[in-house]
Protein backbone atom coordinates (compact mmCIF):
# COMPACT_ATOMS: atom_id res chain seq x y z
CA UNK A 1 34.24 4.04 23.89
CA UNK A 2 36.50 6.77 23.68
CA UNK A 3 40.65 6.19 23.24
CA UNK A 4 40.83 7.88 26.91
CA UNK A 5 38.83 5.06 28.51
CA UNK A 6 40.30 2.00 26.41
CA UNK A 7 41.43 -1.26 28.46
CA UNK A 8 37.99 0.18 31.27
CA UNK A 9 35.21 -1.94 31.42
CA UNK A 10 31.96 -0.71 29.79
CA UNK A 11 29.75 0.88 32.33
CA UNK A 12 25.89 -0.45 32.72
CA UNK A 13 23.23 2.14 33.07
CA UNK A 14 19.98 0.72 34.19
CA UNK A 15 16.54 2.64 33.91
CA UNK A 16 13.63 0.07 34.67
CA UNK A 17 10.11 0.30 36.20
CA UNK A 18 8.52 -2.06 38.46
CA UNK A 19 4.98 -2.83 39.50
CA UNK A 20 3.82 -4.57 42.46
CA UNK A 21 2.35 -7.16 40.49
CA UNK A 22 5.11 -7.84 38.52
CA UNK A 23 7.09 -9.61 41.41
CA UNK A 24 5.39 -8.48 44.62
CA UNK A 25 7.84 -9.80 46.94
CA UNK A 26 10.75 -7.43 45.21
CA UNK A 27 8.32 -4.58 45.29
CA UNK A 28 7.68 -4.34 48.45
CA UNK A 29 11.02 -5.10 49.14
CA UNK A 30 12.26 -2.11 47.41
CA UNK A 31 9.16 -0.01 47.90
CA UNK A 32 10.54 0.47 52.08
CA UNK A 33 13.34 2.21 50.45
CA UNK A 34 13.51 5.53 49.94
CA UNK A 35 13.74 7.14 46.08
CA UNK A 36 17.58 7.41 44.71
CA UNK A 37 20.99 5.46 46.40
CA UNK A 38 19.48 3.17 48.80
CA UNK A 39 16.88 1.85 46.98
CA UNK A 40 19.53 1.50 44.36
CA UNK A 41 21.78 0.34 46.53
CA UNK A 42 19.61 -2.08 47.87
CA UNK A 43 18.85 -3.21 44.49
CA UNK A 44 22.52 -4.05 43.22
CA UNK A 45 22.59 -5.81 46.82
CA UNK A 46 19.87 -8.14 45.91
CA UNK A 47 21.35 -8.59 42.47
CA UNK A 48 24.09 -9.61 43.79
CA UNK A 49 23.44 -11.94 46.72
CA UNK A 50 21.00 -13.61 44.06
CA UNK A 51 23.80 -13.89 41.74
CA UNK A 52 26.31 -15.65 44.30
CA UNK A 53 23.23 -17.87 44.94
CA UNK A 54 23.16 -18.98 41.42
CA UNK A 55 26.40 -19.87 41.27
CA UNK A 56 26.43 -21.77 44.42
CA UNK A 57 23.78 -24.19 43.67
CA UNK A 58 25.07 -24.74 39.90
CA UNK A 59 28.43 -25.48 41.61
CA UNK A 60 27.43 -27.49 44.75
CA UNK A 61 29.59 -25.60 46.81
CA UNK A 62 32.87 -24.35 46.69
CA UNK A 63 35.03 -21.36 46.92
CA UNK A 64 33.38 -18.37 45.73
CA UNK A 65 34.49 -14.58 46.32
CA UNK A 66 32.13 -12.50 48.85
CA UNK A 67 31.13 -8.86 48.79
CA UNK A 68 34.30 -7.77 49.82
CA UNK A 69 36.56 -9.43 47.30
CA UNK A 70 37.36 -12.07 49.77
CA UNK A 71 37.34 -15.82 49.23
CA UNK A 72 34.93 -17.85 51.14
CA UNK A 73 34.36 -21.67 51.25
CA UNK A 74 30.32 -22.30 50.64
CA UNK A 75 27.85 -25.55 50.61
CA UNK A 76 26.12 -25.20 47.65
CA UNK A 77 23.13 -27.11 49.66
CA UNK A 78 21.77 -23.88 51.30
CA UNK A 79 21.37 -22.16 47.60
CA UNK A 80 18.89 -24.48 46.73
CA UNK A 81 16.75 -24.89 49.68
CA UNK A 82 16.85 -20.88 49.73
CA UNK A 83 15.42 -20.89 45.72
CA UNK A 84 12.97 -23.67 46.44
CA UNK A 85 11.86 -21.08 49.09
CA UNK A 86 10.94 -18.69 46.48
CA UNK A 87 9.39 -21.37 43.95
CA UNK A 88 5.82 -21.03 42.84
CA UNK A 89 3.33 -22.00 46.31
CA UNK A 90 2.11 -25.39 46.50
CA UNK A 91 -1.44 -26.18 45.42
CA UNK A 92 -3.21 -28.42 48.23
């Protein structure tokens, strides 16, 4: 980091690949997106949304601060019916 950009946070560049059966959900997902910002974009929105999910259910609810910066009471019970959702199928 350079003495010009001291007291900035560090800045994350991300260069991945992704196959379809890696996480097939997520690729196809992504995959309806077109190449460059909104595939990105659509990406860090995912990231994100999964993210505030996380925290929800490991706090049981709560205030918790949305897309916009604002704060926003949640129920933590909705985070973890929505990740038992995308749990492993049931064998019959």
């Amino acid at each position: 980091m350079s003495p010009a950009n001291a007291g900035q946070p560090e800045r994350i560049r991300l260069v991945f690949e992704l196959e379809r059966a890696d996480n097939p959900r997520l690729y196809e997902d992504l995959i309806q997106c077109k190449k460059g910002s909104k595939r990105v974009n659509r990406l860090r929105t995912l990231a994100h949304e999964g993210l505030l999910a996380q925290i929800w259910s490991a706090r049981g609810g709560g205030q918790v601060e949305d897309a916009n910066g604002d704060r926003v009471r949640v129920d933590g019970g909705g985070a973890s019916v929505t990740n038992q959702v995308f749990d492993e199928p049931l064998m019959e």
